[in-house]
PDB file of N, CA and C in Angstrom:
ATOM      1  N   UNK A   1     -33.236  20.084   0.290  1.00  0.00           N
ATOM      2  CA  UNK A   1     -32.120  20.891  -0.131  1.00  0.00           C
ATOM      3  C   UNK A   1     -31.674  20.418  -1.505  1.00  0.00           C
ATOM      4  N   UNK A   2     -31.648  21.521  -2.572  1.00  0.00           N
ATOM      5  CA  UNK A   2     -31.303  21.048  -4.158  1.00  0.00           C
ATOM      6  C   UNK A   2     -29.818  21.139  -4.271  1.00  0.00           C
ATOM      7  N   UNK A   3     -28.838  20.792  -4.876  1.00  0.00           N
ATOM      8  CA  UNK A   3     -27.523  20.901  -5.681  1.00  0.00           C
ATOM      9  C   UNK A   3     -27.346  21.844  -6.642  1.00  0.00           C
ATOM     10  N   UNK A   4     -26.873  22.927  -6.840  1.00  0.00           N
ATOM     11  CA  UNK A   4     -26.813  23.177  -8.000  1.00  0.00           C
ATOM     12  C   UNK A   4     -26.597  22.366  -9.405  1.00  0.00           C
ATOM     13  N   UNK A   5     -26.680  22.739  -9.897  1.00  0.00           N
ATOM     14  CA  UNK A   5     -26.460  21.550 -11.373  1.00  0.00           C
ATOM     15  C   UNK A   5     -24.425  22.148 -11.414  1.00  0.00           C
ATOM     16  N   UNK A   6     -24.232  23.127 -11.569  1.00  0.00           N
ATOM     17  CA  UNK A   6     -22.866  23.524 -11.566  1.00  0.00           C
ATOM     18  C   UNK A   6     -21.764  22.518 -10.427  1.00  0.00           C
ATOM     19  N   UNK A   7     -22.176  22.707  -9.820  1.00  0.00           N
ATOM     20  CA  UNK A   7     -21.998  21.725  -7.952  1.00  0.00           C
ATOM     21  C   UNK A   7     -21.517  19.933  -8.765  1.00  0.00           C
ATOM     22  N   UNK A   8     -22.851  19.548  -9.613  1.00  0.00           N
ATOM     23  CA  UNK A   8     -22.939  18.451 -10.179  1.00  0.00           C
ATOM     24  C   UNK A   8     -21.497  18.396 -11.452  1.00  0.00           C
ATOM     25  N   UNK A   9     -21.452  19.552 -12.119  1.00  0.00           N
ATOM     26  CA  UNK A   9     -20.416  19.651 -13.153  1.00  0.00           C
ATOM     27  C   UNK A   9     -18.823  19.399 -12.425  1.00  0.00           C
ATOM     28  N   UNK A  10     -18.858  20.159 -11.216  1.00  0.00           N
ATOM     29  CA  UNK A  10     -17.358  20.061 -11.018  1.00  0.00           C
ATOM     30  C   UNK A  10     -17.042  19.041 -10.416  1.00  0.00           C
ATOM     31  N   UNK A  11     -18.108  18.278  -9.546  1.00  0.00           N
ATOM     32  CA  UNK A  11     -18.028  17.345  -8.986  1.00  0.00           C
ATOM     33  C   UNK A  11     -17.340  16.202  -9.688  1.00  0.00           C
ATOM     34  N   UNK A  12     -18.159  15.868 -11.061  1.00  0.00           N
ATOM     35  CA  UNK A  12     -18.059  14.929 -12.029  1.00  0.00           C
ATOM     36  C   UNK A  12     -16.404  15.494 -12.985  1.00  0.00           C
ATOM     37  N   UNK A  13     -15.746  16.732 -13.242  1.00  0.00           N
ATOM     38  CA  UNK A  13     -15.194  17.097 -13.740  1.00  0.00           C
ATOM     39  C   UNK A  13     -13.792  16.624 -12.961  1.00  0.00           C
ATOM     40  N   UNK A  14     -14.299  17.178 -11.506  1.00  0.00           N
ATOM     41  CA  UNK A  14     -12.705  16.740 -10.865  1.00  0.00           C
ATOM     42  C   UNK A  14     -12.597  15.300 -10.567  1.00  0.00           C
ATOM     43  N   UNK A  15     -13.693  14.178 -10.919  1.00  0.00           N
ATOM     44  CA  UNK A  15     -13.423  13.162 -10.684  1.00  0.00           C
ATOM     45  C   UNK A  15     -12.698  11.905 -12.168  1.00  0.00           C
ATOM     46  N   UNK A  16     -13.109  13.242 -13.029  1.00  0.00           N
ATOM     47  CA  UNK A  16     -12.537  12.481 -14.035  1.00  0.00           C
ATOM     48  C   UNK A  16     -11.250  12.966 -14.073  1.00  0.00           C
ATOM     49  N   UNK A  17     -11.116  14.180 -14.107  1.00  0.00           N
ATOM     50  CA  UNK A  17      -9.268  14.741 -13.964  1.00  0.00           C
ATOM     51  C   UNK A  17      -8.438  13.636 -12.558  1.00  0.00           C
ATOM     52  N   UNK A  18      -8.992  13.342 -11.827  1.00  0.00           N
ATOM     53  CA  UNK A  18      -8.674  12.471 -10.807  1.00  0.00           C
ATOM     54  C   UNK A  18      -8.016  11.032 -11.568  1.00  0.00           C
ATOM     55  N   UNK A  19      -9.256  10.318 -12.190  1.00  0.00           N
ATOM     56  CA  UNK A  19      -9.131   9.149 -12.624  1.00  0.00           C
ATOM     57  C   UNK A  19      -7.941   9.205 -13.631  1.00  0.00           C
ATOM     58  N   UNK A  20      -8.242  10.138 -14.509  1.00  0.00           N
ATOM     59  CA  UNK A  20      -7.642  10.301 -15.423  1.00  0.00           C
ATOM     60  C   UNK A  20      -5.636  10.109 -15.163  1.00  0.00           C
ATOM     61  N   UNK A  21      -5.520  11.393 -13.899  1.00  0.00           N
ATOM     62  CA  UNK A  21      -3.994  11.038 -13.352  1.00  0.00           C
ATOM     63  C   UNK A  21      -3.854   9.456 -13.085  1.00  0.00           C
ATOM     64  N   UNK A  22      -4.861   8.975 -12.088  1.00  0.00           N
ATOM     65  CA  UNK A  22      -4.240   7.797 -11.802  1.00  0.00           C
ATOM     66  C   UNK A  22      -4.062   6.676 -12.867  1.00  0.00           C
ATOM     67  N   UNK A  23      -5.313   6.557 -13.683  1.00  0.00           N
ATOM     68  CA  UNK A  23      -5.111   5.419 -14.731  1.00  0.00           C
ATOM     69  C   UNK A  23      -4.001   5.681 -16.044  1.00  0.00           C
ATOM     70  N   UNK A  24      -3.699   7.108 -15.748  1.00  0.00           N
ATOM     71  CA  UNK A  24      -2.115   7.921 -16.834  1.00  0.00           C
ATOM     72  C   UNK A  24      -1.353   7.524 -16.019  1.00  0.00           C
ATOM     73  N   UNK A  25      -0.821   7.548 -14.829  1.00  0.00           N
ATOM     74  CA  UNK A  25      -0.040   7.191 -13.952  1.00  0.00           C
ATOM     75  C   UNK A  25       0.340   5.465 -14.175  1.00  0.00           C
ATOM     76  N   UNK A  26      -0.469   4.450 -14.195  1.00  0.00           N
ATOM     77  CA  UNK A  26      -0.345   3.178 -14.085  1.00  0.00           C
ATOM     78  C   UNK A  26      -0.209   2.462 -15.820  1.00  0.00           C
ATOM     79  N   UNK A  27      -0.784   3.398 -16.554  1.00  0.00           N
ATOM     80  CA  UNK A  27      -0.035   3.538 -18.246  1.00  0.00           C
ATOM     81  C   UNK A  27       1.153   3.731 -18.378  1.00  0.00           C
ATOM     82  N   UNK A  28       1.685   4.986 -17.984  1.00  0.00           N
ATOM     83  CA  UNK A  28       3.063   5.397 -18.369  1.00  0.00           C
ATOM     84  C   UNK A  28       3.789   4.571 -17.925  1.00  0.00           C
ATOM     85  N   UNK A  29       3.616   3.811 -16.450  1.00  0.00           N
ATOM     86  CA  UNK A  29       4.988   3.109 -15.669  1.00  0.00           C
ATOM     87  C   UNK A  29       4.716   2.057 -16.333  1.00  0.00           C
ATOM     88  N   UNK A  30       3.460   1.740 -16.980  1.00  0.00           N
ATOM     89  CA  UNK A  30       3.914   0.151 -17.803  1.00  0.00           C
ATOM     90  C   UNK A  30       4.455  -0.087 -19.128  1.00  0.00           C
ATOM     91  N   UNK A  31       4.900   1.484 -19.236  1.00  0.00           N
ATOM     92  CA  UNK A  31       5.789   1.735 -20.493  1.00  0.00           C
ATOM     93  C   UNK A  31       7.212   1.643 -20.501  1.00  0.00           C
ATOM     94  N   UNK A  32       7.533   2.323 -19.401  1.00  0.00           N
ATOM     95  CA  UNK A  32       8.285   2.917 -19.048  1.00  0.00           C
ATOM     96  C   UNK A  32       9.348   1.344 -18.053  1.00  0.00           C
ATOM     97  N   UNK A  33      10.389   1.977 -18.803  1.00  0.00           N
ATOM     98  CA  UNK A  33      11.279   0.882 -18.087  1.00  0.00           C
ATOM     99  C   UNK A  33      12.238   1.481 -17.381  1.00  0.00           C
ATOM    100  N   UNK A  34      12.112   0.756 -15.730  1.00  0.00           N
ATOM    101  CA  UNK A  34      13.242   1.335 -15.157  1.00  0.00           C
ATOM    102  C   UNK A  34      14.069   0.765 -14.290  1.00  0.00           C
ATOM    103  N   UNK A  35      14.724   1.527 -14.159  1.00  0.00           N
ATOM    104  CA  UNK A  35      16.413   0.899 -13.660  1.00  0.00           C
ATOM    105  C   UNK A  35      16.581  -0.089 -12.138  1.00  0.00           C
ATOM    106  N   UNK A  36      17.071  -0.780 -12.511  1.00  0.00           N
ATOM    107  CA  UNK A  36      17.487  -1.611 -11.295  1.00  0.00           C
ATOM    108  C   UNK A  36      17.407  -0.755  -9.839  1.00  0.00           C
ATOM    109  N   UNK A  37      18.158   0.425 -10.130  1.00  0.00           N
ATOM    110  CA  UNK A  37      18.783   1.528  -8.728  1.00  0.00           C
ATOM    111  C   UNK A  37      17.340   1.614  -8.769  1.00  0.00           C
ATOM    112  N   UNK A  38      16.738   2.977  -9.393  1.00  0.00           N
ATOM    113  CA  UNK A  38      15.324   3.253  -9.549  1.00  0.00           C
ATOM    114  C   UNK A  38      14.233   1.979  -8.770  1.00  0.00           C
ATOM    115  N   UNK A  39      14.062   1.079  -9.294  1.00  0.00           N
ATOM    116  CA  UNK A  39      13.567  -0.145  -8.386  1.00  0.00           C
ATOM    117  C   UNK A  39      13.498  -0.097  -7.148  1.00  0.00           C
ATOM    118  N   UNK A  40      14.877  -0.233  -6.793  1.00  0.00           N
ATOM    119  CA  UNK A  40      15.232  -0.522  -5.310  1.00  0.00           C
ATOM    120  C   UNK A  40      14.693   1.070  -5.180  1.00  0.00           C
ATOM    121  N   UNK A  41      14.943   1.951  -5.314  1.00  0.00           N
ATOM    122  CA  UNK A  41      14.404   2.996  -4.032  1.00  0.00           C
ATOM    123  C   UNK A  41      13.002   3.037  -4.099  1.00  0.00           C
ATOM    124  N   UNK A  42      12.275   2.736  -5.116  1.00  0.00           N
ATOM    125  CA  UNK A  42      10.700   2.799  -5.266  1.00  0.00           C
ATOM    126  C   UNK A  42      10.312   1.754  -3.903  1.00  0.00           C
ATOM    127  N   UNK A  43      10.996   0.979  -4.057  1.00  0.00           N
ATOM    128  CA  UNK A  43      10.620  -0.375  -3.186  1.00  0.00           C
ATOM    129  C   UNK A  43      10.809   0.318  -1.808  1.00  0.00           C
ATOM    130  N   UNK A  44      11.616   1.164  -1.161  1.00  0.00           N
ATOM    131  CA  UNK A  44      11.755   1.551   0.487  1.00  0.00           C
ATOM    132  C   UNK A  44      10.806   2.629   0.396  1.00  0.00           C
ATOM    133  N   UNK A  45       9.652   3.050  -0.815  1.00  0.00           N
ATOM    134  CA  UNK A  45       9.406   4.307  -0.655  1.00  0.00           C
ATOM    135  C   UNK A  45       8.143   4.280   0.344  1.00  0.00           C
ATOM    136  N   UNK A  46       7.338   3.194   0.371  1.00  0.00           N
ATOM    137  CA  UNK A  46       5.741   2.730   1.508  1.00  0.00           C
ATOM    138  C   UNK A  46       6.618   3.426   2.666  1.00  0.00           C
ATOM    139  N   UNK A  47       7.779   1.974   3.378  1.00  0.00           N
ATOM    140  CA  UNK A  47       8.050   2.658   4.588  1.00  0.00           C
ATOM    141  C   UNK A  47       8.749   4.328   4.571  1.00  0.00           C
ATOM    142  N   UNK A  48       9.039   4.547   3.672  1.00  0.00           N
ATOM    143  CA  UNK A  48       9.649   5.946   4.180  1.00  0.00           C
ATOM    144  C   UNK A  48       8.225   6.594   4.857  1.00  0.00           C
ATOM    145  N   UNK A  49       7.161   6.713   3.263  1.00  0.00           N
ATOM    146  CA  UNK A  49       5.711   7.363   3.603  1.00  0.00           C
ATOM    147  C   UNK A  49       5.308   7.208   5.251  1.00  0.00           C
ATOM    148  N   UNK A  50       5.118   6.122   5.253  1.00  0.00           N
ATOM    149  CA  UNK A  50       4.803   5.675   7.096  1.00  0.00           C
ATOM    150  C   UNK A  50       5.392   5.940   7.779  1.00  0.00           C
ATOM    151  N   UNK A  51       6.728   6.122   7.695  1.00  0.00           N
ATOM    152  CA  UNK A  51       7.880   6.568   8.963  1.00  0.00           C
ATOM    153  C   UNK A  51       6.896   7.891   8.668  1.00  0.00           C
ATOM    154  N   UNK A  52       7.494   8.993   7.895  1.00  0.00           N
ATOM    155  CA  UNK A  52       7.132  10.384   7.734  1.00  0.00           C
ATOM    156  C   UNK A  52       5.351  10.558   8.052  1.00  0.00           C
ATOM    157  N   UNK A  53       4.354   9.797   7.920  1.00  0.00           N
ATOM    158  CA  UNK A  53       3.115   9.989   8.827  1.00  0.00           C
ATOM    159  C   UNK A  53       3.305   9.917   9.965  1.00  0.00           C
ATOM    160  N   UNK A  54       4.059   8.998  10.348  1.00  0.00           N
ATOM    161  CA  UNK A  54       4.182   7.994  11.892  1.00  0.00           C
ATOM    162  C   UNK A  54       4.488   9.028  12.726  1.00  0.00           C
ATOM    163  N   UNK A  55       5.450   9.119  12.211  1.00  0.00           N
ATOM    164  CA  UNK A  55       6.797   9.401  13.658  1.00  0.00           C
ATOM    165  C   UNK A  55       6.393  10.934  13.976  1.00  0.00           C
ATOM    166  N   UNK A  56       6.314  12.241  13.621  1.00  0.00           N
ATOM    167  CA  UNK A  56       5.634  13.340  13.454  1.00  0.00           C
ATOM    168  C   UNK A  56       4.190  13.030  14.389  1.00  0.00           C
ATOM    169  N   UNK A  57       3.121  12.148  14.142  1.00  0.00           N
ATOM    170  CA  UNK A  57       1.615  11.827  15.166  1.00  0.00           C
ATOM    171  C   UNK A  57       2.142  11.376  16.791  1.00  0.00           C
ATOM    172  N   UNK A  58       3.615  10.210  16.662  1.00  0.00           N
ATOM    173  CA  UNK A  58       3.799   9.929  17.725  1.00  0.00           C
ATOM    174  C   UNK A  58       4.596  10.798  18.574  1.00  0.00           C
ATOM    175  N   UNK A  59       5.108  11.610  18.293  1.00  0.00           N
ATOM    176  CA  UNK A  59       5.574  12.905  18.800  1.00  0.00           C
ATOM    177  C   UNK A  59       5.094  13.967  19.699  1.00  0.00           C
ATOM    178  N   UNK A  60       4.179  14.039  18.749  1.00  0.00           N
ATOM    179  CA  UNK A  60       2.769  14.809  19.128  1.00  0.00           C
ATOM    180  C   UNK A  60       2.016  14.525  20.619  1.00  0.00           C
ATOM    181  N   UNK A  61       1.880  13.060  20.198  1.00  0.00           N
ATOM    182  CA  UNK A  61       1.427  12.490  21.230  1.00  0.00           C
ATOM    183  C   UNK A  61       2.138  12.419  23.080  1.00  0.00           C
ATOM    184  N   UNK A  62       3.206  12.512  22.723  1.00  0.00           N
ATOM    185  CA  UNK A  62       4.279  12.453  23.351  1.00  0.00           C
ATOM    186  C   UNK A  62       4.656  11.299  23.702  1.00  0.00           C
ATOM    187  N   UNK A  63       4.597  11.001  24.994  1.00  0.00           N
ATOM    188  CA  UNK A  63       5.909   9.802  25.777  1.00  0.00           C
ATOM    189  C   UNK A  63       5.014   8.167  25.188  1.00  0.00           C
ATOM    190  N   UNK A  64       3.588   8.245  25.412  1.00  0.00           N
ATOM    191  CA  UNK A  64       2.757   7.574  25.327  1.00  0.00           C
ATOM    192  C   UNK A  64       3.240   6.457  23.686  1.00  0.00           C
ATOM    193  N   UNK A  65       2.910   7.800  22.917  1.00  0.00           N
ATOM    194  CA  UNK A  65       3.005   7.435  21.253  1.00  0.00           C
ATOM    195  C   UNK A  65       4.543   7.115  21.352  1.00  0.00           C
ATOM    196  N   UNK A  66       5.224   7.707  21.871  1.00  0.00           N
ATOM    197  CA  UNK A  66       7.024   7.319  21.430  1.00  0.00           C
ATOM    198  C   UNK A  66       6.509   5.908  21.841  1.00  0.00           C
ATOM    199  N   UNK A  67       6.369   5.347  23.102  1.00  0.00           N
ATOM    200  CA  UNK A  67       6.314   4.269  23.661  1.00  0.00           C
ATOM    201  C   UNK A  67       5.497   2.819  22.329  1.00  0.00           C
ATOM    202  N   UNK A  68       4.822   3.507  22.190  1.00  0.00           N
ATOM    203  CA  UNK A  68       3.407   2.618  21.468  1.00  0.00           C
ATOM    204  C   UNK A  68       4.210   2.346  20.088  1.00  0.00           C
ATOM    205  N   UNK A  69       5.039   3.183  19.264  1.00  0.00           N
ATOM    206  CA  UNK A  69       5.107   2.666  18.145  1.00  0.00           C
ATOM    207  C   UNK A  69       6.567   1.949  18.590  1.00  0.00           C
ATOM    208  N   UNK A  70       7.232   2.323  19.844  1.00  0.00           N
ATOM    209  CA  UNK A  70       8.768   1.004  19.648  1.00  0.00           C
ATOM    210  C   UNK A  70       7.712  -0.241  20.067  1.00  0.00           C
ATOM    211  N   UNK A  71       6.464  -0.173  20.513  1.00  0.00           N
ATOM    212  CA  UNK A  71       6.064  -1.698  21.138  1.00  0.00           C
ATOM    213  C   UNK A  71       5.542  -2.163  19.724  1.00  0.00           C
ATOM    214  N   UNK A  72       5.093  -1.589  18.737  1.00  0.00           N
ATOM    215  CA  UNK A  72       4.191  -1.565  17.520  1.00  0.00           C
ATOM    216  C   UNK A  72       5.927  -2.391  16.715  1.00  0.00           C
ATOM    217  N   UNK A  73       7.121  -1.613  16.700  1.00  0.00           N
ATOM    218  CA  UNK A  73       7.837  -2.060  16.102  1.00  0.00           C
ATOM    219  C   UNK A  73       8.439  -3.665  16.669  1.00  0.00           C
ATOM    220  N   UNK A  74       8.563  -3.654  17.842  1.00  0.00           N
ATOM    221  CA  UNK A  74       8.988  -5.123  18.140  1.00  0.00           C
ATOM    222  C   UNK A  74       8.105  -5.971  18.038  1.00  0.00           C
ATOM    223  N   UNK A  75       6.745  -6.062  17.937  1.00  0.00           N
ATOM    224  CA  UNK A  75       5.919  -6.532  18.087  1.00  0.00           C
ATOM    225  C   UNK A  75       5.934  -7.010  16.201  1.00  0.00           C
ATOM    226  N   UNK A  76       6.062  -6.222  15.216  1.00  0.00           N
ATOM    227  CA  UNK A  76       6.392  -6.888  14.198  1.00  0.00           C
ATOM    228  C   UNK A  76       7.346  -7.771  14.067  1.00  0.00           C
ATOM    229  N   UNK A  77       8.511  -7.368  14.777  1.00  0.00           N
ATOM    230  CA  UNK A  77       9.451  -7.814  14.346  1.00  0.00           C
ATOM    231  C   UNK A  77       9.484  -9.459  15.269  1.00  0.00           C
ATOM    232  N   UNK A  78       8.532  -9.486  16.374  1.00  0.00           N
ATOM    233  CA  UNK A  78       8.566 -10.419  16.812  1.00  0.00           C
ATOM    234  C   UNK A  78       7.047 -12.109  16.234  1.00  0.00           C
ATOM    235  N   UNK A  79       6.149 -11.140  15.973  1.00  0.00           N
ATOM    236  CA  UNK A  79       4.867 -11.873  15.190  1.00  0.00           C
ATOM    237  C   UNK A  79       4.831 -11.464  13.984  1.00  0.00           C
ATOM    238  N   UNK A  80       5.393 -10.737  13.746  1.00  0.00           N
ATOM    239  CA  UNK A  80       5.338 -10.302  11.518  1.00  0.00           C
ATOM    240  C   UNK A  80       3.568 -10.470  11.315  1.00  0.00           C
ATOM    241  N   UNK A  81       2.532 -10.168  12.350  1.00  0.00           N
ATOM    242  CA  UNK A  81       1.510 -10.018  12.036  1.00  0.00           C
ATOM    243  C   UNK A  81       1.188  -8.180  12.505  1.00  0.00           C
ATOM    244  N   UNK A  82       0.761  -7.534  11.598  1.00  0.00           N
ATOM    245  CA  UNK A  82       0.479  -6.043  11.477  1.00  0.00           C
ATOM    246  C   UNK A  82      -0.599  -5.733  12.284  1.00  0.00           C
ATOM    247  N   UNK A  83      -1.957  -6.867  12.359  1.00  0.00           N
ATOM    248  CA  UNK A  83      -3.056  -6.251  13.101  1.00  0.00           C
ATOM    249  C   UNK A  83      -3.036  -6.480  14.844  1.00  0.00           C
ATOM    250  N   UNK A  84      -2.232  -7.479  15.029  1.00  0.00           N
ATOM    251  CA  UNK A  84      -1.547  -8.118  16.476  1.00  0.00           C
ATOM    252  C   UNK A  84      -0.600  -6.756  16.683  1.00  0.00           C
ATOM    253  N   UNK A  85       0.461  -6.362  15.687  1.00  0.00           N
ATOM    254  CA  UNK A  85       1.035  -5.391  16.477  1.00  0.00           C
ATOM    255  C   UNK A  85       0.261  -3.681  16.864  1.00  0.00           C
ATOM    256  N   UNK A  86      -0.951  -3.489  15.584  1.00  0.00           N
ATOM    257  CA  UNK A  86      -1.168  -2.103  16.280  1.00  0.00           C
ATOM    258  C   UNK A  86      -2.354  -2.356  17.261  1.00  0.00           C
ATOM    259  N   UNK A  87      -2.541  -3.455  17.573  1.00  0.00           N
ATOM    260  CA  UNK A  87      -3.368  -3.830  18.723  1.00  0.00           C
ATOM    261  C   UNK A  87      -2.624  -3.701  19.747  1.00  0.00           C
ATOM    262  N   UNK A  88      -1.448  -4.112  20.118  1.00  0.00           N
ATOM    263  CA  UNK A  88      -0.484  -4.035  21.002  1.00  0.00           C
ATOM    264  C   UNK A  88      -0.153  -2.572  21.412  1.00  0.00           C
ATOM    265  N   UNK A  89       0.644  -2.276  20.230  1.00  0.00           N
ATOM    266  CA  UNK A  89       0.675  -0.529  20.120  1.00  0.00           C
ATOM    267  C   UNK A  89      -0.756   0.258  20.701  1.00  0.00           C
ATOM    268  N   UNK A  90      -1.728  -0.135  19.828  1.00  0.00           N
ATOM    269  CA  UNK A  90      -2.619   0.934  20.694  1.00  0.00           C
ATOM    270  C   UNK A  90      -3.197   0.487  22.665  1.00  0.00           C
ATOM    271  N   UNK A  91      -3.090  -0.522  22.375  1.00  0.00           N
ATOM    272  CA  UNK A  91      -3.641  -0.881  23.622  1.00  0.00           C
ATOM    273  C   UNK A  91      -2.453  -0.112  25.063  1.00  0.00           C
ATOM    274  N   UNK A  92      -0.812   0.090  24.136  1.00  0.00           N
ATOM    275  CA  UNK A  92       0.042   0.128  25.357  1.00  0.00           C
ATOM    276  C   UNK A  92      -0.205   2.261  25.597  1.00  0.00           C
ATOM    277  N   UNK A  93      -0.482   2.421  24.317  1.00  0.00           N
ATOM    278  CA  UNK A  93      -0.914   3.591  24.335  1.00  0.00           C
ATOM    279  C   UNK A  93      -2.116   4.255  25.012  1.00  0.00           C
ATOM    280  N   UNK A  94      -3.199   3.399  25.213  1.00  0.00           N
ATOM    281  CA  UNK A  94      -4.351   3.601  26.171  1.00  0.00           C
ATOM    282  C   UNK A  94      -4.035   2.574  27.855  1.00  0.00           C
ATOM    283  N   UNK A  95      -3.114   2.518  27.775  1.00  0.00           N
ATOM    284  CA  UNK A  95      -2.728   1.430  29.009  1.00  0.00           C
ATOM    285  C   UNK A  95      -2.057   2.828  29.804  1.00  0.00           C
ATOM    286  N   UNK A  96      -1.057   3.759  28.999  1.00  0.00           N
ATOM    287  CA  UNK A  96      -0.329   4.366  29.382  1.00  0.00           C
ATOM    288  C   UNK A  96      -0.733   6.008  29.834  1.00  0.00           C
ATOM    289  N   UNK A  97      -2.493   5.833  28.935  1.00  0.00           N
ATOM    290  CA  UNK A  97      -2.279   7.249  29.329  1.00  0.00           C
ATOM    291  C   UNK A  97      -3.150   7.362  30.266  1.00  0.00           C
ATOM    292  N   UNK A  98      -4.034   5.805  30.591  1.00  0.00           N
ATOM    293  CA  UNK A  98      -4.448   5.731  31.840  1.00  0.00           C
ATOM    294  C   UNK A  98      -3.561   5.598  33.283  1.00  0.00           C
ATOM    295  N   UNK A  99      -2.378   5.458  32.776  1.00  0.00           N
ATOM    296  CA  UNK A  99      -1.377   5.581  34.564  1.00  0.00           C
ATOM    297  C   UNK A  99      -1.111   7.040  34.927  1.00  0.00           C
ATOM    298  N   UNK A 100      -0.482   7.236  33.494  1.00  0.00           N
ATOM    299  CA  UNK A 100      -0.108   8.560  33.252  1.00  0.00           C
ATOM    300  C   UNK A 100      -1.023   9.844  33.803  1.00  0.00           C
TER     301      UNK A 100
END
């Protein structure tokens, strides 16, 4: 099976328009000076992202996922290790939907 050569153009085209945003992206902010306030909300912006993936999948899931991410959350808050807690989390999540 051949590629078009065109196939090859956009391929390579949207990967430079790609690069291009991100390495413009990590230019400008090292120009760019910003504000203390500005700071601080950049800084809560990861967890917002993750709440807003999270919480919406565990929903979905229903009782199981509600369950799995409060065990996922104490479980940080109790080992502050991330791969211990979604081990926990998933395991209570396949624990649960085998009773269930």
């Amino acid at each position: 099976m051949s590629v078009h050569s065109d196939t090859w153009l956009i391929i390579a085209t949207m990967a430079a328009i790609t690069y291009g945003f991100r390495a413009g992206g990590y230019w400008l902010m090292g120009r760019v000076k910003l504000s203390p306030r500005l700071e601080s909300g950049l800084s809560y912006l990861p967890g917002a992202v993750i709440t807003a993936l999270v919480i919406p999948a565990a929903l979905e899931v229903g009782t199981e996922g509600i369950i799995g991410v409060i065990v996922v959350g104490i479980a940080m808050r109790w080992r502050g290790n991330l791969l211990i807690s979604l081990v926990l989390g998933v395991g209570t999540v396949w624990a649960l939907r085998q009773v269930m």
